[in-house]
N, C-alpha and C. Protein backbone atom coordinates (compact mmCIF):
# COMPACT_ATOMS: atom_id res chain seq x y z
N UNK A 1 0.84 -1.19 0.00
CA UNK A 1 0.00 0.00 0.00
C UNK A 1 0.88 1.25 0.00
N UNK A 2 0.55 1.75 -1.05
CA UNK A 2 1.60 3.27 -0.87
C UNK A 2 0.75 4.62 -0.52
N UNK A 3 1.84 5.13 0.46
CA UNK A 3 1.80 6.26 1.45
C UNK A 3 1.47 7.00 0.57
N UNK A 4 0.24 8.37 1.50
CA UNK A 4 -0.07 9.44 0.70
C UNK A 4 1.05 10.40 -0.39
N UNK A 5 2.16 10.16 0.66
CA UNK A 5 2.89 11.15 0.68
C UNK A 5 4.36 10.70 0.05
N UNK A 6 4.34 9.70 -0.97
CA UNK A 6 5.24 8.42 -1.28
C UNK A 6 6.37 9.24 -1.77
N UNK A 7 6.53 10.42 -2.63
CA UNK A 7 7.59 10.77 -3.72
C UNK A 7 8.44 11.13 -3.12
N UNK A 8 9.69 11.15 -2.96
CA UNK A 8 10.71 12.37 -2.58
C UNK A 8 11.04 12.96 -4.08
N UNK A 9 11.98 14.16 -3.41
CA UNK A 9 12.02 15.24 -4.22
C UNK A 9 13.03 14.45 -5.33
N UNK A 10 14.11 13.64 -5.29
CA UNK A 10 14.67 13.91 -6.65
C UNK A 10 13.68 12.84 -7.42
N UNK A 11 12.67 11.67 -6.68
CA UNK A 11 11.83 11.47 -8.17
C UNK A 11 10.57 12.01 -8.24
N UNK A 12 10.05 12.89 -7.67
CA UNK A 12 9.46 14.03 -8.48
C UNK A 12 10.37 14.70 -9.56
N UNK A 13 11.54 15.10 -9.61
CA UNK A 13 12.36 15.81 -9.99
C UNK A 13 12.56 15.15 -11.58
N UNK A 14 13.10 13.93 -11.23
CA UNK A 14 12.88 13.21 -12.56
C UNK A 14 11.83 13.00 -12.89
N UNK A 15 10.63 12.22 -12.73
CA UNK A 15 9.55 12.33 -13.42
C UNK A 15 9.10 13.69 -13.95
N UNK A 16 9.21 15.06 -13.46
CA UNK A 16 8.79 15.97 -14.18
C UNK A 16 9.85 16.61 -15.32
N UNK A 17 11.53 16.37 -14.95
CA UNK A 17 12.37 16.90 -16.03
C UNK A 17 12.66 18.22 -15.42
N UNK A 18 12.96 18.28 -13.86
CA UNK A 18 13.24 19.90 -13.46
C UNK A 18 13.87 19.38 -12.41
N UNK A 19 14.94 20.41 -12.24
CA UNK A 19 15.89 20.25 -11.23
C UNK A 19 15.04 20.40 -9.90
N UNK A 20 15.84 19.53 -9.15
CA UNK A 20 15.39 19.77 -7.48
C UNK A 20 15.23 21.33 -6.83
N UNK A 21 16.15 22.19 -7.50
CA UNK A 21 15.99 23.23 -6.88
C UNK A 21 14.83 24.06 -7.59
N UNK A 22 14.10 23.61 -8.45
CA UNK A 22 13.49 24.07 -9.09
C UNK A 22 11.97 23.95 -8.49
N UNK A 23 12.00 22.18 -7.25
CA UNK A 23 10.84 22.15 -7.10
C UNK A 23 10.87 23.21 -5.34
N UNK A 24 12.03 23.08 -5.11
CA UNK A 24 12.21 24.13 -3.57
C UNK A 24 11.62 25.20 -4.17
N UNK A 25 12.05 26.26 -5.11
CA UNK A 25 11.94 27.03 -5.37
C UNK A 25 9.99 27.32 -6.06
N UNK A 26 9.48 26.10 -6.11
CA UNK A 26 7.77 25.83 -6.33
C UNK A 26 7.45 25.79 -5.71
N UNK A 27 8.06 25.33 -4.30
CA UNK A 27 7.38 25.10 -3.11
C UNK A 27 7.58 26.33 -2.36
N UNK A 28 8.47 26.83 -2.09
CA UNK A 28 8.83 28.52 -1.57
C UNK A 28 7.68 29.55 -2.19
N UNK A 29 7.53 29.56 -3.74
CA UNK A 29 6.17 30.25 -3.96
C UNK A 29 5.02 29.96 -3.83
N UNK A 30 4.57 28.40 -2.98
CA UNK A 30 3.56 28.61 -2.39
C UNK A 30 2.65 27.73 -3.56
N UNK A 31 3.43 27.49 -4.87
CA UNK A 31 3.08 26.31 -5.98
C UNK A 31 2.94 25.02 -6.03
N UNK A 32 3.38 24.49 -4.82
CA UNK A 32 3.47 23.20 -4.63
C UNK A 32 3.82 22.97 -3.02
N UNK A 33 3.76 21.92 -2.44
CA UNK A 33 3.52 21.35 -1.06
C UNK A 33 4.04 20.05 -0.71
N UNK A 34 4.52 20.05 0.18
CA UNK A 34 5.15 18.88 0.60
C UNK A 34 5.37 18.16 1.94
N UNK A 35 4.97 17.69 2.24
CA UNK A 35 5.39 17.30 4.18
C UNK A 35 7.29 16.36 4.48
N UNK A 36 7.32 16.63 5.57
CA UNK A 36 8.54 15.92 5.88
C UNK A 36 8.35 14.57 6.25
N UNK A 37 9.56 13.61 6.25
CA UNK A 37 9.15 12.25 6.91
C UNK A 37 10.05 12.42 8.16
N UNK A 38 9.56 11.49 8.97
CA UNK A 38 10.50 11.32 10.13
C UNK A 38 12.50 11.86 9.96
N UNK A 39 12.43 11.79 8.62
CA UNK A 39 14.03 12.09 8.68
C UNK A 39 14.51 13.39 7.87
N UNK A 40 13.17 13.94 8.17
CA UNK A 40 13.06 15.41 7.97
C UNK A 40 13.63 15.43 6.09
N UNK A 41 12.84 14.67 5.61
CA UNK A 41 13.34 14.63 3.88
C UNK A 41 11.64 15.03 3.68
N UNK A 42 12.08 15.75 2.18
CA UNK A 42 10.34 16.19 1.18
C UNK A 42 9.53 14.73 0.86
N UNK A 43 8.49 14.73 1.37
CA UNK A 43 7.43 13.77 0.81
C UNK A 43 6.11 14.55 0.04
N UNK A 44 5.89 14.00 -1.25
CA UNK A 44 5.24 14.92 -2.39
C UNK A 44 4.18 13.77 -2.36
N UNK A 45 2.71 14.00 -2.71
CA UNK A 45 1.56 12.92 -3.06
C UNK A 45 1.72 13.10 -5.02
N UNK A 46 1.43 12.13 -5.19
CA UNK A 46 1.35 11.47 -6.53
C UNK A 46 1.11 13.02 -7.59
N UNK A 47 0.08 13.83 -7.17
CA UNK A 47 -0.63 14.82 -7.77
C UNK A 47 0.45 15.66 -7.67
N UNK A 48 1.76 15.92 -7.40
CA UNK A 48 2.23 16.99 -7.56
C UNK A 48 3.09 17.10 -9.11
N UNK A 49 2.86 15.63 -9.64
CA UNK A 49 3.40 15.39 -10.93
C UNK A 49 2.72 16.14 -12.01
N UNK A 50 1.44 16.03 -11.94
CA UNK A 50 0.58 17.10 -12.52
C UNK A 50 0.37 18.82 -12.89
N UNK A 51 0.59 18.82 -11.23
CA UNK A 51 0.60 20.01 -11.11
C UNK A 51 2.33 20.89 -11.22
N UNK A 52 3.35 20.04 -11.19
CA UNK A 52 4.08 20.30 -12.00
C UNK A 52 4.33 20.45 -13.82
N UNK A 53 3.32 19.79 -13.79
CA UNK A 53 3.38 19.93 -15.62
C UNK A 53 2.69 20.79 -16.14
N UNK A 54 1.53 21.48 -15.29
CA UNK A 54 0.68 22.51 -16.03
C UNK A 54 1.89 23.82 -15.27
N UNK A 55 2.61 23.50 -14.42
CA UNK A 55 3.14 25.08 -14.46
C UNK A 55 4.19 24.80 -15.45
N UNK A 56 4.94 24.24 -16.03
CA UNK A 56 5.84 23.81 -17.13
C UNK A 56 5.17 24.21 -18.23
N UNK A 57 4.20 23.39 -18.59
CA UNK A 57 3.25 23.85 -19.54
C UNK A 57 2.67 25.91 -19.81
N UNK A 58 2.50 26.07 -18.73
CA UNK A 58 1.84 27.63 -18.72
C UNK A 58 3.28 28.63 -18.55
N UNK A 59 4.18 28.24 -18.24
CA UNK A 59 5.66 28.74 -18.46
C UNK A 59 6.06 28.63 -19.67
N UNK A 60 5.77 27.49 -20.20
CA UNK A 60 5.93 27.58 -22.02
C UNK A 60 5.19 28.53 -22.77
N UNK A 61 4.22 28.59 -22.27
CA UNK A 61 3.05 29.54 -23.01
C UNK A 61 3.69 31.13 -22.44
N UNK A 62 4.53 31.19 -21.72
CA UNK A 62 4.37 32.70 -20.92
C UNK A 62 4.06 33.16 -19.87
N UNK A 63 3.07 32.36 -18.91
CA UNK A 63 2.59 32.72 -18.29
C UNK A 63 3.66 32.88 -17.47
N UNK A 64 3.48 34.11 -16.63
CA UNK A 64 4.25 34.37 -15.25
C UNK A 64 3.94 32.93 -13.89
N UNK A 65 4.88 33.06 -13.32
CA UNK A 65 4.85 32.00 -12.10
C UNK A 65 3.56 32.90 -11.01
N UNK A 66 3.44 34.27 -10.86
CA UNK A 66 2.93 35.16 -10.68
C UNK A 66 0.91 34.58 -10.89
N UNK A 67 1.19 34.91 -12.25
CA UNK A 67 0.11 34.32 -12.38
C UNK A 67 -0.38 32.71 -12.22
N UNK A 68 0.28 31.96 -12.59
CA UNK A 68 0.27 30.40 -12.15
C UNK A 68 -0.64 30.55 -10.66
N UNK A 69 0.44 31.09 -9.56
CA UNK A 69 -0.15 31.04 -8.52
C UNK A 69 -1.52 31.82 -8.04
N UNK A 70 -1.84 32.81 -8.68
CA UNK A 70 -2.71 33.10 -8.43
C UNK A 70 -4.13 32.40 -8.86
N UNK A 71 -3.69 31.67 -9.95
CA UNK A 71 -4.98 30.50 -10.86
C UNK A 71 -5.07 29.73 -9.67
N UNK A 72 -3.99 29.19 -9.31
CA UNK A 72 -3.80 27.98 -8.56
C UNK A 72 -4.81 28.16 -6.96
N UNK A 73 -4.69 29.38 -6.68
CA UNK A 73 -5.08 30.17 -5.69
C UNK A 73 -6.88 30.01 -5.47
N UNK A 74 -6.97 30.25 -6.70
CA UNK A 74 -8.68 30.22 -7.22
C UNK A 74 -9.28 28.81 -7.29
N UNK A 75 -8.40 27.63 -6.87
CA UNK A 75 -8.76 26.25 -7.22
C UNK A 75 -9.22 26.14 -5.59
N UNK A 76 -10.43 25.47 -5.62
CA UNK A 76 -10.93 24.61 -4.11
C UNK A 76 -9.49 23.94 -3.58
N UNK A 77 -9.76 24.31 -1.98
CA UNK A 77 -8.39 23.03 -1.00
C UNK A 77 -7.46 23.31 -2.00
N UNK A 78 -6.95 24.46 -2.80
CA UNK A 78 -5.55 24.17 -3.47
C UNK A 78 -4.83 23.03 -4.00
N UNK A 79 -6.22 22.05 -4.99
CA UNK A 79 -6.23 21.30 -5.25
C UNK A 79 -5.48 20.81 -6.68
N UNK A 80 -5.26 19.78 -7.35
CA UNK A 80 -4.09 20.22 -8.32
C UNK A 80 -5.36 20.08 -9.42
N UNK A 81 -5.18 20.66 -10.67
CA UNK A 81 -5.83 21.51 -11.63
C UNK A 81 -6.34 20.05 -12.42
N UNK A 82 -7.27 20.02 -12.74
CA UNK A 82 -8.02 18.71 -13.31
C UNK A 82 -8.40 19.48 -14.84
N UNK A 83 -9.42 18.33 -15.19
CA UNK A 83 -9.21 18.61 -16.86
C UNK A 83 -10.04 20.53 -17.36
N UNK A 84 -11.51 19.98 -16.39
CA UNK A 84 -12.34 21.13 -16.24
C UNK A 84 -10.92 22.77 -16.09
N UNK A 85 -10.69 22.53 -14.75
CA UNK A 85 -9.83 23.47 -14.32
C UNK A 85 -8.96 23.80 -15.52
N UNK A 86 -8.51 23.06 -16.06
CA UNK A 86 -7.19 23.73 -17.24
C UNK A 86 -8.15 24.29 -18.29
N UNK A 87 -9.11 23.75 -18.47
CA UNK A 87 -10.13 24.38 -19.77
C UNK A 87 -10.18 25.87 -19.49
N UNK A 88 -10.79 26.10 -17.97
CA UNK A 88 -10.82 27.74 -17.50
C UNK A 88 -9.25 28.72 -17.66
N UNK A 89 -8.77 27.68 -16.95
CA UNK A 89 -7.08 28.12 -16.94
C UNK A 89 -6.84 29.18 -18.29
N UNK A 90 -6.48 28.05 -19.13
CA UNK A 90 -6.31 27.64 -20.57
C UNK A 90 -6.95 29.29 -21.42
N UNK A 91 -8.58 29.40 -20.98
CA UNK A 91 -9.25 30.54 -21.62
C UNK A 91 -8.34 31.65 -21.01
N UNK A 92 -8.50 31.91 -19.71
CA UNK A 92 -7.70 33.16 -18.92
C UNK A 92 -6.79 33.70 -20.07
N UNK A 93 -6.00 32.50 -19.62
CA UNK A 93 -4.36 33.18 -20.02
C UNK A 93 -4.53 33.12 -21.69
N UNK A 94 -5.49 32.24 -22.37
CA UNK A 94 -5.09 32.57 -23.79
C UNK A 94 -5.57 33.98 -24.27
N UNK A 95 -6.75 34.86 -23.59
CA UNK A 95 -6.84 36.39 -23.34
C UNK A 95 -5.80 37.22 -22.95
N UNK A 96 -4.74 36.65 -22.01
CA UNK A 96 -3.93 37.56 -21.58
C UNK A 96 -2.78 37.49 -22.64
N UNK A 97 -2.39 35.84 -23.15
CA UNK A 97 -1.61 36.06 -24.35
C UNK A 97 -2.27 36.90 -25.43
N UNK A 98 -3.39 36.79 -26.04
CA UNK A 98 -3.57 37.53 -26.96
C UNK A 98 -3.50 39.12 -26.49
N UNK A 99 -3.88 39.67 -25.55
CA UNK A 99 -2.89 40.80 -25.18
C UNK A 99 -1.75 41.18 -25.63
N UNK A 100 -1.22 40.46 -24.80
CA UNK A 100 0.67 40.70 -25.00
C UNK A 100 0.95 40.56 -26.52
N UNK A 101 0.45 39.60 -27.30
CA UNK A 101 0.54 39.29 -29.00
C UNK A 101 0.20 40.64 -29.63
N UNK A 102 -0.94 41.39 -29.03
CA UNK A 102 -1.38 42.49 -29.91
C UNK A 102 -0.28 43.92 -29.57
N UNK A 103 -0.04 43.91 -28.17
CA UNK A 103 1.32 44.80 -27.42
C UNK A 103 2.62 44.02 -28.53
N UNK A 104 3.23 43.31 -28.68
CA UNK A 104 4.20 43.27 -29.22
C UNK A 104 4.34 43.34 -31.01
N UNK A 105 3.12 43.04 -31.63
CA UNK A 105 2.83 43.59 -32.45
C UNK A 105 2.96 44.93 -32.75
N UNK A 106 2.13 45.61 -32.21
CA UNK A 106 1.78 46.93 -31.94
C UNK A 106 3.61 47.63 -31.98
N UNK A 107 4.20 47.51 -30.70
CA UNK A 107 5.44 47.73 -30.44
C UNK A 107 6.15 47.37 -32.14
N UNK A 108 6.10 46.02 -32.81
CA UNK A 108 7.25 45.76 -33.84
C UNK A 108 7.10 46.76 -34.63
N UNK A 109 5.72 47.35 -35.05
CA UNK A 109 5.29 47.89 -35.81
C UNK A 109 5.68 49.41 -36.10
N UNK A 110 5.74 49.68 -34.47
CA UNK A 110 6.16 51.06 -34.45
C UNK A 110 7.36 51.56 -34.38
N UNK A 111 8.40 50.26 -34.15
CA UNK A 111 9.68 50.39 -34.51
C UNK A 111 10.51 50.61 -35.80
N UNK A 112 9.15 50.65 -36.62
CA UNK A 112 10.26 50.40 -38.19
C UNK A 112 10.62 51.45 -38.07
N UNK A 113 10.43 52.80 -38.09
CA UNK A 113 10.80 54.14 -38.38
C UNK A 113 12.30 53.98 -38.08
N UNK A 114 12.57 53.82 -36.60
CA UNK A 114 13.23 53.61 -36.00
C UNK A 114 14.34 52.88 -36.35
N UNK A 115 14.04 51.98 -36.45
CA UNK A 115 15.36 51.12 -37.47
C UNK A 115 15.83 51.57 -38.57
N UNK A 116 15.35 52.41 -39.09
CA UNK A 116 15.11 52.45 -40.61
C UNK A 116 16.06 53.95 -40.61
N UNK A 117 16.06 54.60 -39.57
CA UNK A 117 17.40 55.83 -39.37
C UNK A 117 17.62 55.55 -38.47
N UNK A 118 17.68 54.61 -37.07
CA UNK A 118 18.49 54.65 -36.19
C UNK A 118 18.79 55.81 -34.99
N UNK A 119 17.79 57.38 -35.30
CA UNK A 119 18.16 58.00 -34.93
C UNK A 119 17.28 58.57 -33.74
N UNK A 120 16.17 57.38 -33.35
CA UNK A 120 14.82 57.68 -32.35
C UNK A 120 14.46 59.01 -32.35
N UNK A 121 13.85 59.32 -33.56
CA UNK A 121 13.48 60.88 -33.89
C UNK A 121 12.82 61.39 -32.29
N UNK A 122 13.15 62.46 -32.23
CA UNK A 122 12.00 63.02 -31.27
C UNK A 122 10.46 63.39 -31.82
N UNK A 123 10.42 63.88 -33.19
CA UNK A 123 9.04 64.11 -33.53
C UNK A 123 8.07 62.90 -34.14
N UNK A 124 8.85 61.34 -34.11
CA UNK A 124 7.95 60.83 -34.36
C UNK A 124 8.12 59.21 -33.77
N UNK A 125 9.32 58.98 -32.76
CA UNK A 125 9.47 58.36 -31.81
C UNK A 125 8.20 57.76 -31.07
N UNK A 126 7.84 56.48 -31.06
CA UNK A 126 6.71 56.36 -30.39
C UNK A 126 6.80 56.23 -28.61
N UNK A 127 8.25 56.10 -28.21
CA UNK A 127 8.83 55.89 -27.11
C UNK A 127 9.02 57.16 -26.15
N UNK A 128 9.10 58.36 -27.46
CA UNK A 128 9.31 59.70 -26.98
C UNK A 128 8.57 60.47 -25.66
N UNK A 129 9.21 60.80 -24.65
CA UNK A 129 8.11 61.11 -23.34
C UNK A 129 8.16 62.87 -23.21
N UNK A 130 7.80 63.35 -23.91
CA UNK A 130 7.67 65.46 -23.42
C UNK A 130 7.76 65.50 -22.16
N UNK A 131 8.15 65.95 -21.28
CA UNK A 131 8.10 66.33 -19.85
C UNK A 131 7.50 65.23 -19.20
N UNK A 132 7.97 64.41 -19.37
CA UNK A 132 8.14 62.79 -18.54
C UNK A 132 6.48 62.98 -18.30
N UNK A 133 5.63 62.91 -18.55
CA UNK A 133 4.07 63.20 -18.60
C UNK A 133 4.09 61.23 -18.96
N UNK A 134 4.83 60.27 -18.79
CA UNK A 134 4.60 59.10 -18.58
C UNK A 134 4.91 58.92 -17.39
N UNK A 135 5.01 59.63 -16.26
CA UNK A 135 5.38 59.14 -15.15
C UNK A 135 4.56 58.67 -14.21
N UNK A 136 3.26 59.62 -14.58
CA UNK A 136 2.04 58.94 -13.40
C UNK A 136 1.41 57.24 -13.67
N UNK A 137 2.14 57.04 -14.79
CA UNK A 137 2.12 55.73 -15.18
C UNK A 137 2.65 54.48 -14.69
N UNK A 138 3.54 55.01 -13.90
CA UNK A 138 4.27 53.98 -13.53
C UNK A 138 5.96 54.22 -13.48
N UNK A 139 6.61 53.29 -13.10
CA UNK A 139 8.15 53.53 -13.52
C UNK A 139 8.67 52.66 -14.78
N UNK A 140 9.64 53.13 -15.05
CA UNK A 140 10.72 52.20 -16.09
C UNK A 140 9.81 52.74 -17.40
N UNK A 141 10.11 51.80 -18.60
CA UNK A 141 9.51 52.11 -19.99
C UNK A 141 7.73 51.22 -19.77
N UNK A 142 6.98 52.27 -19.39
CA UNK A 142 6.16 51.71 -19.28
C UNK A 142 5.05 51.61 -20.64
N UNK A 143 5.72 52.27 -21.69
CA UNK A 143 4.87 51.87 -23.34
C UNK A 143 5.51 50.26 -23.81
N UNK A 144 6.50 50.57 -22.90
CA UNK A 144 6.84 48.90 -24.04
C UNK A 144 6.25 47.52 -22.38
N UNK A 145 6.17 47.56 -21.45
CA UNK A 145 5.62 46.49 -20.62
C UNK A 145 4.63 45.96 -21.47
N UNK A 146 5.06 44.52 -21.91
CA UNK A 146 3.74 44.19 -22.15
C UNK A 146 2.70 43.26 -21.70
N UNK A 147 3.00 42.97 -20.27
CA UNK A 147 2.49 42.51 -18.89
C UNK A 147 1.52 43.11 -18.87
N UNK A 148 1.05 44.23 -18.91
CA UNK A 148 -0.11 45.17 -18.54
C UNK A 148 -1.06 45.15 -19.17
């Protein structure tokens, strides 16, 4: 009969294809869970194989770890993401990619000038800020974030 709590960390580690420090570092954000055994080593239940693969999976796609956890957040008992669940998942973030797709578009687009003399005109620069009047915006280059 095998224990709830059967995996240790390096074969989770291999079965998913990610370094050990990779799953500390899942478990530190609160992405994944684990109990100790008597000899104070990680014991993982079967389901964390899963739920390692949809954050692999949604890291391929882009998604922030950021966001991962917050999906993950929205699941009953922080339960690992079943077929239903990834369908919702899945819609979210393919809205937020098509976002970012239309932002980096947008951005390639407005770079040709730019390339094309090299010289980031001031009068037709799309990056160009007049009296920093981008600041209540936020910090850093906040026309090119395309997180937002």
């Amino acid at each position: 009969m095998l224990n709830e709590y059967d995996l240790s960390v390096g074969q989770v580690a291999k079965r998913c294809g990610v370094k050990v420090s990779t799953l500390h570092f899942y478990e530190q954000k609160g992405l994944i869970k684990s109990l100790r055994n008597q000899g104070n080593q990680r014991r993982y239940q079967r389901d964390v194989l899963r739920r390692v693969s949809v954050i692999k999976a949604a890291q391929q796609f882009g998604i922030s770890l950021q966001d991962i956890q917050t999906a993950f957040s929205h699941l009953p008992d922080q339960r690992t993401p079943n077929k239903d669940d990834w369908t919702q998942l899945s819609q979210t973030w393919k809205t937020q990619l098509n976002r970012q797709i239309t932002a980096l578009e947008d951005l390639r687009d407005s770079l040709e000038g730019c390339i094309g003399c090299g010289c980031l005109s001031m009068t037709s620069c799309p990056i160009y800020n007049p009296n920093d009047t981008l600041a209540n915006k936020g910090n850093g280059a906040v026309l090119l974030d395309i997180t937002n």
